[in-house]
C-alpha atoms as a PDB file:
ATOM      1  CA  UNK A   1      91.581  85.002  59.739  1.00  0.00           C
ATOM      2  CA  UNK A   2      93.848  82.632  61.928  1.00  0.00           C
ATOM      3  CA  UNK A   3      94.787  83.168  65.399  1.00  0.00           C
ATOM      4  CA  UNK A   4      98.424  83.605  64.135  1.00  0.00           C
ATOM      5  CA  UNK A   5      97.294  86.426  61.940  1.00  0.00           C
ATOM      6  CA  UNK A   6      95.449  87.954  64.442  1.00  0.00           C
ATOM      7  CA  UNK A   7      98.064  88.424  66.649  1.00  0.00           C
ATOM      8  CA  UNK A   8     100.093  89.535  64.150  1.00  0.00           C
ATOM      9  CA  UNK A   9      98.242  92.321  63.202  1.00  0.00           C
ATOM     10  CA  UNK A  10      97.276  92.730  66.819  1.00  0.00           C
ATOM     11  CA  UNK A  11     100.958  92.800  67.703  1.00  0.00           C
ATOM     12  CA  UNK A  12     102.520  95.096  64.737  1.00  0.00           C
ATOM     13  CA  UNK A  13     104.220  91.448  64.073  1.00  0.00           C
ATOM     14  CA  UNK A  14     106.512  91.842  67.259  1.00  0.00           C
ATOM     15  CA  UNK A  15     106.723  89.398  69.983  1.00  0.00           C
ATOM     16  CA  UNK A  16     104.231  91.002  72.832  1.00  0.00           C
ATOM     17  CA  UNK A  17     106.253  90.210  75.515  1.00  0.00           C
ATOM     18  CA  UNK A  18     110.506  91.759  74.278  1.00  0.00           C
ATOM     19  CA  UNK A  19     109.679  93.163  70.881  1.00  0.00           C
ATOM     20  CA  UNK A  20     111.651  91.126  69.033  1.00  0.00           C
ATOM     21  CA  UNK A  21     110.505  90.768  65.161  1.00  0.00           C
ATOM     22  CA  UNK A  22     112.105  87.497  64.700  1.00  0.00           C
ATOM     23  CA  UNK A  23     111.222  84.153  65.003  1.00  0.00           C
ATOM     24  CA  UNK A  24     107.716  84.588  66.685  1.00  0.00           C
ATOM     25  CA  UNK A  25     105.140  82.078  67.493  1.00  0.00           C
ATOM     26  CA  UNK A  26     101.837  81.947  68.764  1.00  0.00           C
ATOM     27  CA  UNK A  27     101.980  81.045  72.857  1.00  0.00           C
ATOM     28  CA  UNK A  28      98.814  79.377  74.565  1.00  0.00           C
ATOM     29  CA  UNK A  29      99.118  80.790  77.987  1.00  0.00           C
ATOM     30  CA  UNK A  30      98.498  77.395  80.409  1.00  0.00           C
ATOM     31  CA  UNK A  31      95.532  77.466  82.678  1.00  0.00           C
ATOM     32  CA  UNK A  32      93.927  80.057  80.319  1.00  0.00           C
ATOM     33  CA  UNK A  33      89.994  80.347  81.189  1.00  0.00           C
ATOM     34  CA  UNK A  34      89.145  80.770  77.441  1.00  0.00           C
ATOM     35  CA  UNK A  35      90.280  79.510  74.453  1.00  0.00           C
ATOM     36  CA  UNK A  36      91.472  80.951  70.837  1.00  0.00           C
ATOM     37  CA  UNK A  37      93.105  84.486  70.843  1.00  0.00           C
ATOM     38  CA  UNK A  38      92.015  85.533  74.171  1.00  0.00           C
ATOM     39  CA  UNK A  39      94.904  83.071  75.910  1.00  0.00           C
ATOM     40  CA  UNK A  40      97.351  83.292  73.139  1.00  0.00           C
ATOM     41  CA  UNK A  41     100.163  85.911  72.735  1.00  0.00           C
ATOM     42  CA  UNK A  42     102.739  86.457  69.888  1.00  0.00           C
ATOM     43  CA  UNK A  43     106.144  85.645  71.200  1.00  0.00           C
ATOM     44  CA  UNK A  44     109.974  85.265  69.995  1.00  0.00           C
ATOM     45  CA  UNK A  45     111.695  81.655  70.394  1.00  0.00           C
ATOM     46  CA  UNK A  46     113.799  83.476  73.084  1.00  0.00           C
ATOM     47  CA  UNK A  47     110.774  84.595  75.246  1.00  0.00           C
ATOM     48  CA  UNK A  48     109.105  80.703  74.568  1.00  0.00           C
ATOM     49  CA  UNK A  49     112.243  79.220  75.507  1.00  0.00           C
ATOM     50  CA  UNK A  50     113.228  80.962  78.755  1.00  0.00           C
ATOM     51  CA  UNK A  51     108.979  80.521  79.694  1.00  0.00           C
ATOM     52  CA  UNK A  52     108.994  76.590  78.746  1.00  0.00           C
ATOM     53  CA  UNK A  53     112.380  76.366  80.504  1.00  0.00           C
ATOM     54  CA  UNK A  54     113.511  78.085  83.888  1.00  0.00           C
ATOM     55  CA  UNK A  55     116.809  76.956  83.858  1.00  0.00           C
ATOM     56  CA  UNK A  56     117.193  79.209  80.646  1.00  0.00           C
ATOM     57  CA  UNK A  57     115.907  82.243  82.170  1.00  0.00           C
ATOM     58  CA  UNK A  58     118.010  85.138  81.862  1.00  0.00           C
ATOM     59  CA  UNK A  59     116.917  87.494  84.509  1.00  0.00           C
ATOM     60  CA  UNK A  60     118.008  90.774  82.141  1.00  0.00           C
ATOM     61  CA  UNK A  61     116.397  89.644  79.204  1.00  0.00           C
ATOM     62  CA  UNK A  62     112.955  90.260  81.099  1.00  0.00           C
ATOM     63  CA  UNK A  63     114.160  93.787  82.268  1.00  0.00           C
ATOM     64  CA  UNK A  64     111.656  94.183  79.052  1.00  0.00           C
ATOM     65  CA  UNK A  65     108.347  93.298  80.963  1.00  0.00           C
ATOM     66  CA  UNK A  66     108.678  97.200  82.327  1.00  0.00           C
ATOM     67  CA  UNK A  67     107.377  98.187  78.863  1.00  0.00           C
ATOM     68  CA  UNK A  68     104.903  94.641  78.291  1.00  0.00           C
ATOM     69  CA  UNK A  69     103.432  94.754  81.716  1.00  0.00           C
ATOM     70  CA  UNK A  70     101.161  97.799  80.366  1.00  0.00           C
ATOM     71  CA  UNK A  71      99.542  96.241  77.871  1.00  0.00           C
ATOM     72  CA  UNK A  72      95.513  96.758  77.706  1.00  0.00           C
ATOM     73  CA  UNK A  73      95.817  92.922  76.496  1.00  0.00           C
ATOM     74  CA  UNK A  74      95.149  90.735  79.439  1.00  0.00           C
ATOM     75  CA  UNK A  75      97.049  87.691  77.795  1.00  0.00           C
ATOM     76  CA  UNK A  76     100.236  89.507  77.855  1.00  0.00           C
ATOM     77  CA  UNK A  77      99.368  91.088  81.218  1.00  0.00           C
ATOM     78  CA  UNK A  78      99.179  87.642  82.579  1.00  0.00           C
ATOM     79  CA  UNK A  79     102.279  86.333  81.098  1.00  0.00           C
ATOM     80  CA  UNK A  80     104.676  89.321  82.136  1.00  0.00           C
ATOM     81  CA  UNK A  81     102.929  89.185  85.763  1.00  0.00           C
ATOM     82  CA  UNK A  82     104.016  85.283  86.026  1.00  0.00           C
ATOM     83  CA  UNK A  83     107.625  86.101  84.398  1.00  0.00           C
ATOM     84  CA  UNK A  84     107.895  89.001  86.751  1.00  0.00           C
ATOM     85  CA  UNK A  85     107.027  86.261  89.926  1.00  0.00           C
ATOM     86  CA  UNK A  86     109.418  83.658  88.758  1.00  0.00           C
ATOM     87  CA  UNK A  87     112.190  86.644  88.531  1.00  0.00           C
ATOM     88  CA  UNK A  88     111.505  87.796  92.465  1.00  0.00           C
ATOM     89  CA  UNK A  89     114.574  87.027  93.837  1.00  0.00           C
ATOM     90  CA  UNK A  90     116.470  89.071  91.188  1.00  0.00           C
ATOM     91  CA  UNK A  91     114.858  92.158  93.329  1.00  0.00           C
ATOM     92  CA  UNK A  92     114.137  94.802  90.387  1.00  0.00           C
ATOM     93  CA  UNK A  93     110.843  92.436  89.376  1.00  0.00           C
ATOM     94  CA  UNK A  94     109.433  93.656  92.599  1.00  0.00           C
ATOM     95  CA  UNK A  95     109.055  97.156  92.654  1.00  0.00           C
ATOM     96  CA  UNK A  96     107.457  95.941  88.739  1.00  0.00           C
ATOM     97  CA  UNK A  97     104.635  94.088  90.581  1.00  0.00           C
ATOM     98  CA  UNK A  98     103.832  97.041  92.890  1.00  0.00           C
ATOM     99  CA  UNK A  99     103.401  99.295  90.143  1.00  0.00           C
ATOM    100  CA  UNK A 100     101.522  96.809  87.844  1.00  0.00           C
ATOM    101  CA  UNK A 101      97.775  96.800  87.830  1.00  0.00           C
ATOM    102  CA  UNK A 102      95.599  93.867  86.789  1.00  0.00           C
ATOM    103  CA  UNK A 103      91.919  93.255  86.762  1.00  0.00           C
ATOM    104  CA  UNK A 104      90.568  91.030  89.543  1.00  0.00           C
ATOM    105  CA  UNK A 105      89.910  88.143  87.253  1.00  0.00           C
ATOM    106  CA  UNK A 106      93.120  88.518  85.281  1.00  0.00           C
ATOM    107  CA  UNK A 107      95.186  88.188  88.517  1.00  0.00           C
ATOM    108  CA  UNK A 108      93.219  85.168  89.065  1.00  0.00           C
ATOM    109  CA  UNK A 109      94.258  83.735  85.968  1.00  0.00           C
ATOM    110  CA  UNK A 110      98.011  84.849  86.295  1.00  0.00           C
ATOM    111  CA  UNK A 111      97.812  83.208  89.673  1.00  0.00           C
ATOM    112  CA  UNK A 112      96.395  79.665  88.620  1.00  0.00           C
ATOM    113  CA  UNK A 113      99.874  79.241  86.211  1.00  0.00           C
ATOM    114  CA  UNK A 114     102.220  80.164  89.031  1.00  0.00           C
ATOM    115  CA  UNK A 115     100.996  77.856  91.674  1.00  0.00           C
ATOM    116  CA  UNK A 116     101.814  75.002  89.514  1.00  0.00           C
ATOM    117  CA  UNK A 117     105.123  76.690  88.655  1.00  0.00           C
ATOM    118  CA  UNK A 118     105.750  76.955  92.145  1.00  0.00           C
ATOM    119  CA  UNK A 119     104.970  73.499  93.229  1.00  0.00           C
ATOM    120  CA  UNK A 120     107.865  72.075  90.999  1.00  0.00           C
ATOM    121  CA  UNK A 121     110.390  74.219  92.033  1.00  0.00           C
ATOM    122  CA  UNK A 122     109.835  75.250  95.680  1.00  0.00           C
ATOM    123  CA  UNK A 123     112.968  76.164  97.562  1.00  0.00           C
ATOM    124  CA  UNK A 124     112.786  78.032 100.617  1.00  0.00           C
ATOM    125  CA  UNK A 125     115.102  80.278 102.299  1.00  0.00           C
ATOM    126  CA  UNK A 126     114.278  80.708 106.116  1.00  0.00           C
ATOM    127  CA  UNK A 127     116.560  82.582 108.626  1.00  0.00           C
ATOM    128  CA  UNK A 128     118.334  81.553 112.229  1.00  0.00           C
ATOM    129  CA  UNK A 129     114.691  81.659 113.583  1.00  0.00           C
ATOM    130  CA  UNK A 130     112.763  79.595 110.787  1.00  0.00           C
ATOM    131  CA  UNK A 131     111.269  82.880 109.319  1.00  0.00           C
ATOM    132  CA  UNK A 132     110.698  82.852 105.723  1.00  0.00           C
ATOM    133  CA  UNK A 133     112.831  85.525 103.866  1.00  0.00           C
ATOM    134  CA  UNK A 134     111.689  86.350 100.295  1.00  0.00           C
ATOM    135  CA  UNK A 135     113.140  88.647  97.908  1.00  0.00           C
ATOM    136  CA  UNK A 136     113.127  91.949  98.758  1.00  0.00           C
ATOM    137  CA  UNK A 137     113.105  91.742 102.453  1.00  0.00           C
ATOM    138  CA  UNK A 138     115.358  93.366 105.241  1.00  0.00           C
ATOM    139  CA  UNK A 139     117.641  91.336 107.302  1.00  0.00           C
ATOM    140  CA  UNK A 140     119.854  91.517 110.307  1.00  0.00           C
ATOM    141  CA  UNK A 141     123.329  89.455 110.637  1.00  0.00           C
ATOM    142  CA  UNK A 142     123.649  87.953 113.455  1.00  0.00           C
ATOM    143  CA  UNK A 143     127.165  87.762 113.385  1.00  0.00           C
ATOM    144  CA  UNK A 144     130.089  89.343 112.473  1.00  0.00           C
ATOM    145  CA  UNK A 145     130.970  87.819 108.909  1.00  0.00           C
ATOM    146  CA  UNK A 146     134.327  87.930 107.181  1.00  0.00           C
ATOM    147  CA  UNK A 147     133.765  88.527 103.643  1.00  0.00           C
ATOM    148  CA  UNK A 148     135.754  86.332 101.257  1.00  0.00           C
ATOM    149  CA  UNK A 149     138.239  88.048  99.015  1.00  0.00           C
ATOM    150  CA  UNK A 150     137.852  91.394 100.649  1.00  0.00           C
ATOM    151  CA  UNK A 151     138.938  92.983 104.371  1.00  0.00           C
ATOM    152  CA  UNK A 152     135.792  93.989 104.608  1.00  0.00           C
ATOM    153  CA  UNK A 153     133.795  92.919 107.966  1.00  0.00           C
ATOM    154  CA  UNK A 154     130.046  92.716 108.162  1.00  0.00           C
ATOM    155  CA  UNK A 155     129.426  93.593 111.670  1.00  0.00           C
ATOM    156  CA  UNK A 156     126.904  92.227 113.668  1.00  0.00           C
ATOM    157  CA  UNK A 157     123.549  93.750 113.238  1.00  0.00           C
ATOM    158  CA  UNK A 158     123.737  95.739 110.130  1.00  0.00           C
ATOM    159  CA  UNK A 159     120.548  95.689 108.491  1.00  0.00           C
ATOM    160  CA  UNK A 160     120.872  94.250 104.766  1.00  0.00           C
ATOM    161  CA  UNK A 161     118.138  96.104 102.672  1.00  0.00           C
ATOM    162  CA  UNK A 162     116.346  94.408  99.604  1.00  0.00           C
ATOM    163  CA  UNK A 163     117.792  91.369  99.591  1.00  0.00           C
ATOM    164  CA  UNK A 164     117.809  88.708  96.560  1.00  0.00           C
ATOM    165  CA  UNK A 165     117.935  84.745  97.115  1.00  0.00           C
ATOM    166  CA  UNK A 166     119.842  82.168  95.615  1.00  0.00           C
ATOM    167  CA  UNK A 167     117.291  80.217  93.591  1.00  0.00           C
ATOM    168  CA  UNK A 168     119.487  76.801  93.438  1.00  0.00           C
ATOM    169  CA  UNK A 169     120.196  77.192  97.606  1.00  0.00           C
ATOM    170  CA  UNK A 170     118.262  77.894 100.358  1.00  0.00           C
ATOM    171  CA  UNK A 171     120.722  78.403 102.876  1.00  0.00           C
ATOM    172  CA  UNK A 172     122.278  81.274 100.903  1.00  0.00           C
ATOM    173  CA  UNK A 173     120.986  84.616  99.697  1.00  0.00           C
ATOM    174  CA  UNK A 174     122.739  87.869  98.378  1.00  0.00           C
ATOM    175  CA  UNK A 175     122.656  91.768  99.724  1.00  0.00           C
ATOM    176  CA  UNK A 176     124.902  95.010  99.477  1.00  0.00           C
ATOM    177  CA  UNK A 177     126.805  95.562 103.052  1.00  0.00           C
ATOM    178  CA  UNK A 178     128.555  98.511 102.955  1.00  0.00           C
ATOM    179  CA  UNK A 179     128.150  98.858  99.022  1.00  0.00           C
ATOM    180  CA  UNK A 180     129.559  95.487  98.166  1.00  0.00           C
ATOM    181  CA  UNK A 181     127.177  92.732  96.789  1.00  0.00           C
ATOM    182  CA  UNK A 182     128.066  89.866  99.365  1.00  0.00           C
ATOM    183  CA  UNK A 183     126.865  85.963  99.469  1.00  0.00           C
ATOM    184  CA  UNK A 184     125.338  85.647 103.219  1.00  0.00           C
ATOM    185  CA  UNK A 185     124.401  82.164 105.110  1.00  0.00           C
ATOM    186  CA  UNK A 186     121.077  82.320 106.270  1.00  0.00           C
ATOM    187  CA  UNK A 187     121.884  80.987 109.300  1.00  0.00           C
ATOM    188  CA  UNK A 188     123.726  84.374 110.343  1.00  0.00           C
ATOM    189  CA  UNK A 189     120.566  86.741 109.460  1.00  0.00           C
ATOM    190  CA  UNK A 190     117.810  87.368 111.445  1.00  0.00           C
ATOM    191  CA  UNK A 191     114.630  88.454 109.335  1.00  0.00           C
ATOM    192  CA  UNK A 192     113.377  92.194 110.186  1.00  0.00           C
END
């Protein structure tokens, strides 16, 4: 039986990572430590296309990893743990990785495809002290900030909750104040 076949019947012929049933194709996951079925996966063109390409990505098309991150199969577990790293600064993906539990040795291997991921497109946001602010964290303005196309006022010292960054700038990065999704300067936040 081919790999293909395998992972079709392995799969119910649905991509392993959205559940789509059309267009699928058998994905070897890079820096697998084994070869054949083991570090290949059954996925959609969408999924491939959106993994092959970041600038594709579509952060609510992965809002399907919260099902795919379960699966017993450590191929797939490896390729929704990477998808749900690349997604950080979108927020949601984090409270995913919390939950999510991987063997030691299949965290390894997740691990080994996002370092190289990482080196390529490393932008880093770092706050009025030189702190490094990732998604999720808590932040304090430093200043009180006129919001643009509202009265609104973000006063000096609010605390901004579970923020999000801007993946294309580093000096920028996004959080509700007062219920209202705002673009803040990280040169007016100190990190908490």
């Amino acid at each position: 039986m081919s790999i293909e076949q395998s992972l079709k019947e392995r799969s119910d012929s649905t991509c392993e990572l959205c559940g789509n049933t059309e267009d699928l194709n058998v994905y070897k996951i890079p820096e697998s430590p084994q070869a054949g079925l083991e570090n290949s996966i059954l996925i959609c063109n969408t999924c491939k296309e959106q993994i092959e390409d970041p600038e594709k990505t579509e952060p609510n098309h992965w809002r399907c990893l919260n099902d795919s991150m379960w699966s017993t199969i450590p191929a797939v577990q490896v390729m929704a743990w990477r998808m749900l790293n690349r997604l950080k600064s979108e927020g949601w993906p984090n409270d995913l990785l919390e939950m999510m539990y991987m063997e030691d040795e299949v965290k390894e291997w997740a691990k080994a495809g996002i370092k190289s991921d990482q080196s390529i497109n490393s932008i880093i946001h770092k706050d009025s002290n030189g702190a490094v602010i990732e998604a999720g964290d808590t932040v304090v303005l430093t200043k009180d900030l006129n919001v643009k196309g509202s009265s609104l006022t973000a006063k000096r010292g609010t605390a901004v909750r579970r923020v999000s960054l801007v993946h294309d700038n580093a000096e920028q990065i996004e959080g509700k104040v007062e219920g209202q999704q705002i673009v803040i300067l990280t040169k007016f936040v100190k990190k908490v």
